[in-house]
Each structure stands twice: as structure tokens, then as C-alpha cells.
N, C-alpha and C. Protein backbone atom coordinates (compact mmCIF):
# COMPACT_ATOMS: atom_id res chain seq x y z
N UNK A 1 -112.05 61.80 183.73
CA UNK A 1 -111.70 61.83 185.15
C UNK A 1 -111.76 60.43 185.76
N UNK A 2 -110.79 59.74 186.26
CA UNK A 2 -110.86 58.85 187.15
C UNK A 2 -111.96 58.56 188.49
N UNK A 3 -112.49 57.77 189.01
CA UNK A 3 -113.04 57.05 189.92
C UNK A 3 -112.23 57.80 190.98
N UNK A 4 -112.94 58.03 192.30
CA UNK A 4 -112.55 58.33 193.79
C UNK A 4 -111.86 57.20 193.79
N UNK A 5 -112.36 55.81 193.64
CA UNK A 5 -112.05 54.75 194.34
C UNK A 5 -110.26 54.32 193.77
N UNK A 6 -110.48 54.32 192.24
CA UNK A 6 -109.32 54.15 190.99
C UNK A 6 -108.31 55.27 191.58
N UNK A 7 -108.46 56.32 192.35
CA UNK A 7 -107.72 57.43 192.43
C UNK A 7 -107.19 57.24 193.89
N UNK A 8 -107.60 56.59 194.88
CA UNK A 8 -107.33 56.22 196.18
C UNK A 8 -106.73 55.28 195.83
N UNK A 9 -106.64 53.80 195.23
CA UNK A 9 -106.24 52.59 194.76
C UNK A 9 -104.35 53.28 194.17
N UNK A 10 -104.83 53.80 193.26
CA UNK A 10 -103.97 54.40 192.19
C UNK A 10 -102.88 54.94 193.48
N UNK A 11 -103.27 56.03 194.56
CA UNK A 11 -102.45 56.75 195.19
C UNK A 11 -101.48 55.46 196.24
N UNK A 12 -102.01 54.54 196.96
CA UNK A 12 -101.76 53.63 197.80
C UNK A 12 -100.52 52.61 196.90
N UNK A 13 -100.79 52.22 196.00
CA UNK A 13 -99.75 52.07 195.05
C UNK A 13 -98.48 52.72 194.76
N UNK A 14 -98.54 54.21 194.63
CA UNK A 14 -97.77 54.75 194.77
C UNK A 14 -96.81 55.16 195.92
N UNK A 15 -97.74 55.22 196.80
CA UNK A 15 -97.25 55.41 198.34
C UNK A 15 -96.15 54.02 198.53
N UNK A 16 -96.81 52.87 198.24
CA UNK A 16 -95.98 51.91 198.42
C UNK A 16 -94.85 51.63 197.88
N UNK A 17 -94.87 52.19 196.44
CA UNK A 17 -93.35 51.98 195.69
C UNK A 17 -92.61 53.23 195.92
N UNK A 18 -93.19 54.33 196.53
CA UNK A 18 -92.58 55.34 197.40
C UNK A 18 -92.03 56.18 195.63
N UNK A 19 -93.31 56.31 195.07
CA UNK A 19 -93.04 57.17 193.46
C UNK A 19 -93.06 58.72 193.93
N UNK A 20 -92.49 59.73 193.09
CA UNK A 20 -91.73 60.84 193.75
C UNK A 20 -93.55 61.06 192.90
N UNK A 21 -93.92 60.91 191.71
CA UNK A 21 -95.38 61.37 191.38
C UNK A 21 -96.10 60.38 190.37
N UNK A 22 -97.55 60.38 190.36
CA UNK A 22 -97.94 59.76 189.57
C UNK A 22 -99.17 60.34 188.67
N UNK A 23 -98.38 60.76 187.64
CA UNK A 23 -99.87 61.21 186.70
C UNK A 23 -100.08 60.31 185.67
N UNK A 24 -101.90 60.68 185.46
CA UNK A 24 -102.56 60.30 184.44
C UNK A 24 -102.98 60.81 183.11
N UNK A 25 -102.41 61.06 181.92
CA UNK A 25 -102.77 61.89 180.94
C UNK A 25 -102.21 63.91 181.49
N UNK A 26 -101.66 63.62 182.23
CA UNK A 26 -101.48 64.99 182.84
C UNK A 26 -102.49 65.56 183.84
N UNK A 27 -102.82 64.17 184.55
CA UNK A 27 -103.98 64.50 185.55
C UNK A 27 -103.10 63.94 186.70
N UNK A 28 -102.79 65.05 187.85
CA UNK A 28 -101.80 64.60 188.68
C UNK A 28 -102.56 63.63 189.56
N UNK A 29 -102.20 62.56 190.17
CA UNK A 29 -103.00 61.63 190.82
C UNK A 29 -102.41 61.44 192.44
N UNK A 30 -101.01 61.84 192.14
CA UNK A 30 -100.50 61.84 193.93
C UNK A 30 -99.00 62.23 193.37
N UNK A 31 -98.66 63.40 194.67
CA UNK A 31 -97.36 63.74 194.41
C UNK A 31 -96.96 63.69 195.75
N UNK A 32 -95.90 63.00 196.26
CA UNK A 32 -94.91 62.57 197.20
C UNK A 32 -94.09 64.17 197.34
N UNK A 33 -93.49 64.68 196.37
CA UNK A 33 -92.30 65.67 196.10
C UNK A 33 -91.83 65.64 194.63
N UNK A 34 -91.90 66.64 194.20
CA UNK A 34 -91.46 67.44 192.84
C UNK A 34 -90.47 66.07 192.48
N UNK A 35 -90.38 65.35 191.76
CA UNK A 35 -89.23 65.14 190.70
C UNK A 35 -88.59 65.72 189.91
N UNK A 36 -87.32 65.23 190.50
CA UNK A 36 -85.98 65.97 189.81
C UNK A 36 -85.12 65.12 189.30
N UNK A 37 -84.26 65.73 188.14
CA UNK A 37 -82.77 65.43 188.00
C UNK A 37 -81.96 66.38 187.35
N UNK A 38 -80.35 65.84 187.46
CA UNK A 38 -79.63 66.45 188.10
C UNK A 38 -78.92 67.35 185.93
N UNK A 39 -78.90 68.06 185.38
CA UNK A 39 -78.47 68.35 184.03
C UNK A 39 -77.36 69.07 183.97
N UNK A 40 -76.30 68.55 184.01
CA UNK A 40 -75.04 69.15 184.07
C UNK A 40 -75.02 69.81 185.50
N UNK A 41 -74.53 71.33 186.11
CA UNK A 41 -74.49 71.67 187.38
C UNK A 41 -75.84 72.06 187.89
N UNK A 42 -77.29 72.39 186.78
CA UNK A 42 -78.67 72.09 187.20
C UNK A 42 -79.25 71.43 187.74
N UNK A 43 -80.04 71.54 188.09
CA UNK A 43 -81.38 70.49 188.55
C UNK A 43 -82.83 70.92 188.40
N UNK A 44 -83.10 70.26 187.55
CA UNK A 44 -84.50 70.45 186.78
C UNK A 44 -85.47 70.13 187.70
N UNK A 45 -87.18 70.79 187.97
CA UNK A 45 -88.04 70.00 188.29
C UNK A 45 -89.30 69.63 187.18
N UNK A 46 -89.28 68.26 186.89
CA UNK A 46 -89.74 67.52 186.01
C UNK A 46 -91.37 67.87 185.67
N UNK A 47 -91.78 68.82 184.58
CA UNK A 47 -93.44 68.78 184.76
C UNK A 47 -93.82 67.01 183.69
N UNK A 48 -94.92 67.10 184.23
CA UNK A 48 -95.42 66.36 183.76
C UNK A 48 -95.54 65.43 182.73
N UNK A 49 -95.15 64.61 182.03
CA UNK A 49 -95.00 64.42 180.61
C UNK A 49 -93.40 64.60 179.94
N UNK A 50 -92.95 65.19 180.84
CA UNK A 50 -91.56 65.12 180.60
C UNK A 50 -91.02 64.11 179.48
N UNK A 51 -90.14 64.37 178.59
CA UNK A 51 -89.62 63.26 177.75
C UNK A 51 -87.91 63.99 178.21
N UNK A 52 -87.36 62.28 178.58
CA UNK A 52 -85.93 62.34 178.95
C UNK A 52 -85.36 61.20 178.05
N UNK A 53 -84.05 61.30 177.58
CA UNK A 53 -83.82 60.03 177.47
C UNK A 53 -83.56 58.75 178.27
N UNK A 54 -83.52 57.30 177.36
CA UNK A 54 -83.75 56.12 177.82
C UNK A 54 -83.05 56.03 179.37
N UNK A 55 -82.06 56.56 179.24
CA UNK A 55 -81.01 56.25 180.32
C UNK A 55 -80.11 57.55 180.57
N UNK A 56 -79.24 57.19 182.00
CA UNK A 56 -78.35 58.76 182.14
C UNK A 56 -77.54 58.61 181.29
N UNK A 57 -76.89 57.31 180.93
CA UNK A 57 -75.56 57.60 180.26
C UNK A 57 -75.90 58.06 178.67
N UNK A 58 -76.74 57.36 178.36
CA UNK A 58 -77.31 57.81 177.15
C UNK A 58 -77.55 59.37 176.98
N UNK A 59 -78.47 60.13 177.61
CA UNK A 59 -78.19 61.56 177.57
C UNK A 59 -76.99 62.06 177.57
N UNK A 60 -76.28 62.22 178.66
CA UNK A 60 -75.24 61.69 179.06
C UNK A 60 -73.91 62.65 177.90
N UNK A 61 -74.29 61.06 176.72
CA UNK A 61 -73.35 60.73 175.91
C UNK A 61 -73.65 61.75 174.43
N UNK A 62 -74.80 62.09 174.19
CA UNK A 62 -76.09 63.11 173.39
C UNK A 62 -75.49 64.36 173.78
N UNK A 63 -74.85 64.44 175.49
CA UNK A 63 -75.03 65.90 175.92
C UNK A 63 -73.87 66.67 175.01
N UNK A 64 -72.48 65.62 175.69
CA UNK A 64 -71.05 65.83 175.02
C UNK A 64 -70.80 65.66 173.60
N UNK A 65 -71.96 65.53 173.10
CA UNK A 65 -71.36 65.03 171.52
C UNK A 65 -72.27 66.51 171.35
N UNK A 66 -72.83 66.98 171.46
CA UNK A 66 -73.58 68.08 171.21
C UNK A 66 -72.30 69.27 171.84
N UNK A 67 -72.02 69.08 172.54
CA UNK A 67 -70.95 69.79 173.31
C UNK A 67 -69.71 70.21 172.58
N UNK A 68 -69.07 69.17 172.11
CA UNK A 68 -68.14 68.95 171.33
C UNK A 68 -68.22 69.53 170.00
N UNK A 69 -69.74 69.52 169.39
CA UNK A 69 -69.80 69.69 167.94
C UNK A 69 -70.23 71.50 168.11
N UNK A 70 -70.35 71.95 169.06
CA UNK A 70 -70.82 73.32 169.00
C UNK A 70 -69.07 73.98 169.27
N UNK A 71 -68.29 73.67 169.59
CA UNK A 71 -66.85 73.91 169.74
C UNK A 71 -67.03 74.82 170.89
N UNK A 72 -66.38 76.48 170.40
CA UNK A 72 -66.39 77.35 171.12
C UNK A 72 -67.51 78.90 171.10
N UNK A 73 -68.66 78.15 170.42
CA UNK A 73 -69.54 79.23 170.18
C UNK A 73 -69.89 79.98 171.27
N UNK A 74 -70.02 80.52 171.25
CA UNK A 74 -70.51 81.95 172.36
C UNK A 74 -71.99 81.92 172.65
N UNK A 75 -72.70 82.05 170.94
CA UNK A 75 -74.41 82.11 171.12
C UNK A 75 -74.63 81.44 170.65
N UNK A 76 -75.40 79.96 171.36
CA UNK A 76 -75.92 79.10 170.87
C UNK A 76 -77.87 79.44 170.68
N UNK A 77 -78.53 78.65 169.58
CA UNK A 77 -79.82 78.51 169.60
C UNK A 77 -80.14 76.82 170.10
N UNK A 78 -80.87 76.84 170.68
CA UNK A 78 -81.53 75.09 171.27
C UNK A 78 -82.71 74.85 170.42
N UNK A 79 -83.30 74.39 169.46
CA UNK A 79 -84.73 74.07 169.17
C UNK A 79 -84.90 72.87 169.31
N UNK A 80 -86.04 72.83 169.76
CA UNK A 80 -86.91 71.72 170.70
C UNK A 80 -86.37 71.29 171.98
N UNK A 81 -86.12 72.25 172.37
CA UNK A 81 -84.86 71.64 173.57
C UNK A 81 -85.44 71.18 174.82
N UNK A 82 -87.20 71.31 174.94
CA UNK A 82 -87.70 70.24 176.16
C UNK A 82 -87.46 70.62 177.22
N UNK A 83 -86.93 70.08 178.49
CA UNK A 83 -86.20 70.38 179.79
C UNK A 83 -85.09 71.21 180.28
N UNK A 84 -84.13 70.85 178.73
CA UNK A 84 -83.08 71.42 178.97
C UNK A 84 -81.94 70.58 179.15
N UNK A 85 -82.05 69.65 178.18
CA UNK A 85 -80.84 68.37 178.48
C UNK A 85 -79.53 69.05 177.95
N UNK A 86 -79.42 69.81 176.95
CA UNK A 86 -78.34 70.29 175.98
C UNK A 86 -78.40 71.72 176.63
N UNK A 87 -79.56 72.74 176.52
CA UNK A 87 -79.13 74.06 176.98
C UNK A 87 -78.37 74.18 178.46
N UNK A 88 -78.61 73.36 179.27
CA UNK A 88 -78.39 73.56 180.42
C UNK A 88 -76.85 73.27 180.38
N UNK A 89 -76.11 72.46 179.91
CA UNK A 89 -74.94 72.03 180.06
C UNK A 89 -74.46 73.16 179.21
N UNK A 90 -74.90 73.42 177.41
CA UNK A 90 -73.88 74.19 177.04
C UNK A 90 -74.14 75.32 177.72
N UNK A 91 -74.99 76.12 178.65
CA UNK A 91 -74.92 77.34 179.33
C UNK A 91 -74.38 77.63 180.20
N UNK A 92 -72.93 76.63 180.24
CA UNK A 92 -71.65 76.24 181.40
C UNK A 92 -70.78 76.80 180.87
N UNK A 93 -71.12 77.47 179.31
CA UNK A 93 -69.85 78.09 178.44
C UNK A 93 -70.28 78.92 177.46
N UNK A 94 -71.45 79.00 177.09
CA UNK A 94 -72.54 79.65 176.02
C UNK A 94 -72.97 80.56 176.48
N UNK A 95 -73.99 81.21 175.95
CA UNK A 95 -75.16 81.85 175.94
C UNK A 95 -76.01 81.46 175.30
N UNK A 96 -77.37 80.93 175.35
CA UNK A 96 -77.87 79.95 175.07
C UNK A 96 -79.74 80.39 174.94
N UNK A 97 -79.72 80.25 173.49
CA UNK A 97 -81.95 80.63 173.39
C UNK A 97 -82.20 79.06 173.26
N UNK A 98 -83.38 79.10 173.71
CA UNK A 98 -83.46 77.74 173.54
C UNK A 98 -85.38 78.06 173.70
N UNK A 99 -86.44 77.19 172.80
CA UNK A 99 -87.37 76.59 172.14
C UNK A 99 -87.91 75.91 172.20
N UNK A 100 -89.04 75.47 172.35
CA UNK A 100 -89.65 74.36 172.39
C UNK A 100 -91.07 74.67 173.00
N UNK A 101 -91.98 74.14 172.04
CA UNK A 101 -93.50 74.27 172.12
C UNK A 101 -94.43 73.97 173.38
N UNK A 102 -94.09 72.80 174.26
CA UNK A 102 -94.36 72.71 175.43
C UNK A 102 -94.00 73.68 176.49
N UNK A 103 -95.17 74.05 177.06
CA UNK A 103 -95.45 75.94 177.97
C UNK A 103 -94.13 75.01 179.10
N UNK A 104 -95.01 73.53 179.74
CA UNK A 104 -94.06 73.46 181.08
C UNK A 104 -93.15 72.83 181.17
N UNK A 105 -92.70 72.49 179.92
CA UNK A 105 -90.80 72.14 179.89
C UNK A 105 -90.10 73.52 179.77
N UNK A 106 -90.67 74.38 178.91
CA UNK A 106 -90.19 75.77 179.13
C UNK A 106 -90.13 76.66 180.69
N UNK A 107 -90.84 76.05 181.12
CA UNK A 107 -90.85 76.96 182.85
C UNK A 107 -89.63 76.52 183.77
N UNK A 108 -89.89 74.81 183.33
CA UNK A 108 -88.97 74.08 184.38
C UNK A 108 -87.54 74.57 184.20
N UNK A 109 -87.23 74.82 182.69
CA UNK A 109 -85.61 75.16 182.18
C UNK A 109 -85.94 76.25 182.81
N UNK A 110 -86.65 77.76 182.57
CA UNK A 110 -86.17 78.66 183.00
C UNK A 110 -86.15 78.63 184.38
N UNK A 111 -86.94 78.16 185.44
CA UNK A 111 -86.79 77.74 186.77
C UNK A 111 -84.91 77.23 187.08
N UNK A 112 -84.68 76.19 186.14
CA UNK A 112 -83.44 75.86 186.19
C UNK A 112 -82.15 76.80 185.74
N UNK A 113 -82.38 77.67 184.97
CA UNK A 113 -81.18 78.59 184.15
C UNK A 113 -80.94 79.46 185.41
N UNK A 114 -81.64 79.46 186.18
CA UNK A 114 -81.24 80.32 187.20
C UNK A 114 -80.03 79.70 188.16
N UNK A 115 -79.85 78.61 188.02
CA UNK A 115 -78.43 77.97 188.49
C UNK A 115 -77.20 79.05 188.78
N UNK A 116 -76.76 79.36 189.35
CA UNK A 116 -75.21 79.81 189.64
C UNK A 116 -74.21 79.46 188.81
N UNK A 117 -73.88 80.49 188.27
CA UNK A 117 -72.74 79.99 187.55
C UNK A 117 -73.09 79.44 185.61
N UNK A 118 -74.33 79.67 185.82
CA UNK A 118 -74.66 79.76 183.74
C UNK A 118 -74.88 80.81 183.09
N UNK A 119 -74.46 80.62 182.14
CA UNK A 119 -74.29 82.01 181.78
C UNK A 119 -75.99 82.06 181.05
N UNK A 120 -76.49 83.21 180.69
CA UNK A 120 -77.57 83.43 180.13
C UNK A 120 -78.55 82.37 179.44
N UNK A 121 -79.79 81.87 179.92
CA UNK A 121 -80.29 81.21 178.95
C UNK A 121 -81.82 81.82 178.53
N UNK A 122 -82.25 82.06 177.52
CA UNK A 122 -83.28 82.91 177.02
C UNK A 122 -84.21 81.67 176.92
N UNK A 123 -85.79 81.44 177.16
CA UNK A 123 -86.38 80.17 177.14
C UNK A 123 -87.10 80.69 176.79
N UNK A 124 -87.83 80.24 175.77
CA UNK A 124 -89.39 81.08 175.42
C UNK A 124 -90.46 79.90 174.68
N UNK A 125 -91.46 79.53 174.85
CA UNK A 125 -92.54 78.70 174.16
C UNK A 125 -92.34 79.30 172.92
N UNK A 126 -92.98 78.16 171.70
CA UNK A 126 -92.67 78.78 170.44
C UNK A 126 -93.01 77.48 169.45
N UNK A 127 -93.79 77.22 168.90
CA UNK A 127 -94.45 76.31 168.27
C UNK A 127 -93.46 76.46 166.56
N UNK A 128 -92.72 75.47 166.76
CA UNK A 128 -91.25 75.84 165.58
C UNK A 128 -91.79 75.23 164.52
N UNK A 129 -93.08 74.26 164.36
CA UNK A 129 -93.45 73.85 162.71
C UNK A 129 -94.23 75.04 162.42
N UNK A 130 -95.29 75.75 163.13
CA UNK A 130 -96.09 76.63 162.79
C UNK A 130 -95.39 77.85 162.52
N UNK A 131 -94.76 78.45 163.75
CA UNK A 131 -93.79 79.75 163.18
C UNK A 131 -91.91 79.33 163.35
N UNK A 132 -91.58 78.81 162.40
CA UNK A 132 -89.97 78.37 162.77
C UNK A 132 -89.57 79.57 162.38
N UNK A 133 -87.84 79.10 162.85
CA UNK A 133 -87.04 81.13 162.80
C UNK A 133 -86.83 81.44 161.84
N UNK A 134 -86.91 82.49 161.40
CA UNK A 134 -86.48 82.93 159.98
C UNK A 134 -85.07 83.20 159.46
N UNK A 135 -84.14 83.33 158.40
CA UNK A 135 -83.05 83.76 158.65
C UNK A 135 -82.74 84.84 159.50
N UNK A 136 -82.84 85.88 159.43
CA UNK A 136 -82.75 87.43 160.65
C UNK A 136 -82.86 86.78 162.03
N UNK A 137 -83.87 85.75 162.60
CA UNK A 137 -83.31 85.64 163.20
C UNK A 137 -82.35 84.61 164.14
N UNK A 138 -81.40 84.29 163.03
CA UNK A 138 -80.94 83.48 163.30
C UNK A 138 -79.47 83.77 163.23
N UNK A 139 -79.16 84.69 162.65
CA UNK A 139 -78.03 85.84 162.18
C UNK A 139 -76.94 86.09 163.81
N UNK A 140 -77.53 86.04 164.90
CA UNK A 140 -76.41 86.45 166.23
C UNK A 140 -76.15 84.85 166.54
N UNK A 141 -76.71 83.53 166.05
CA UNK A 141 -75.93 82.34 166.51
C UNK A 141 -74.86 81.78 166.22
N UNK A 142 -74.21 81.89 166.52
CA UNK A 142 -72.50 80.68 166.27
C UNK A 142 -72.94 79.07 165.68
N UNK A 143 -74.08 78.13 166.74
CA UNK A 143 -74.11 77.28 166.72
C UNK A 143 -75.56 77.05 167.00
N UNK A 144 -76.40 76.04 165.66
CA UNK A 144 -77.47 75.47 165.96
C UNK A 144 -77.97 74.06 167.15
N UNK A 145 -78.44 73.75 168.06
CA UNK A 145 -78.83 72.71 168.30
C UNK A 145 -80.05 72.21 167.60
N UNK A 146 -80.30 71.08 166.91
CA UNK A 146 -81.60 70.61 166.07
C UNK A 146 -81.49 69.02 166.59
């Protein structure tokens, strides 16, 4: 646990560079307003620890090449899919399960799948080195994301 003093210091800092939040190890230290961004017609709110890529265009460019290589599948699977950089866009044309071991990147996507206009996205926690999918069930997908 941080210092009162380190944690007042820490917040005034933030206030000044006007940061949307600032955590420590996943110890929230001052939140201004939820951070967001924007994932295809989504908008995610960012928990903690979030891993995005380097840059927008870079995702971006990850999203459509993922896009492109799934063609016209219907049921896609996402594993490790995090936030929702890839499910969220292909669920503009998919139906879409999507994975990944972290409880609150899984909340934020399903918070987000609720968007207007996507079609189904199934989100569930799921620790994929310890129990990964088996063939059966993997049998209703068109297209893997890995």
C-alpha cells in the first residue's frame, strides 16, 4: 500500500496532466472518468492493466488483416482476445466467442458487445493454457482468432 502522502502527491500529478486514471499495480490511485476507446463502432471502458496495442494505427492495421483473413465466416472463436480489439470489429459481421483469462477485460468486452448493431458476442473468462478447447468444441467455428 502506498503512503497517504505518495497517494495525495501521486493524485495532484495527475490532476495536473488532467490523466483520465492512475493506477498502481492495480491499486486505483485517482480516477478523473472511466477511460475509453473507441473499437470499431464500440467503445470499450478500459479496466485496469489493460494491454492495447502500441498505437491506433497499428491495431488498426492487426484489426483488418484479421478481418480479411477470417473472410466470410459466420462463427468466429477469439482466444485471448483481452478487450476486444478483433471481437468487437469482427461482431460487425460474425458471431463471435471470444476468451481470455483476465475476469476484467472480459466484463469490459461484454459491457461493450452490447453496442447496437453487433451481432452476438459470447465472452466468458477461461484460463486457455490450463483448460484450452478441445476439438468438440471447436466443431460450430468457421474461423479461429489466435
Amino acid at each position: 500500500p502506498l503512503p497517504t502522502a505518495l497517494v495525495t502527491a501521486l493524485s495532484r500529478v495527475a490532476e495536473l496532466h488532467r490523466l483520465a486514471r492512475l493506477t498502481r499495480h492495480g491499486e486505483l490511485v485517482l480516477q478523473r472518468l472511466p477511460p475509453t476507446v473507441k473499437m470499431g463502432n464500440a467503445e470499450v471502458t478500459l479496466p485496469p492493466g489493460s494491454f492495447l496495442q502500441a498505437t491506433v494505427a497499428g491495431e488498426e492495421t492487426l484489426a483488418a488483416l484479421v478481418a480479411e483473413r477470417i473472410g466470410k465466416a459466420k462463427e468466429v472463436l477469439d482466444l485471448f482476445c483481452g478487450v476486444g480489439p478483433f471481437a468487437l470489429r469482427l461482431a460487425e459481421k460474425a458471431r463471435v466467442t471470444a476468451y481470455d483469462n483476465d475476469a476484467g477485460a472480459i466484463a469490459a468486452l461484454a459491457k461493450a458487445a452490447r453496442t447496437p448493431g453487433l451481432k452476438p458476442i459470447k465472452c466468458e473468462p477461461r484460463d486457455l493454457f490450463r483448460r484450452p478447447l478441445v476439438p468438440p468444441e471447436l466443431r460450430n467455428f468457421d474461423a479461429v482468432v489466435f
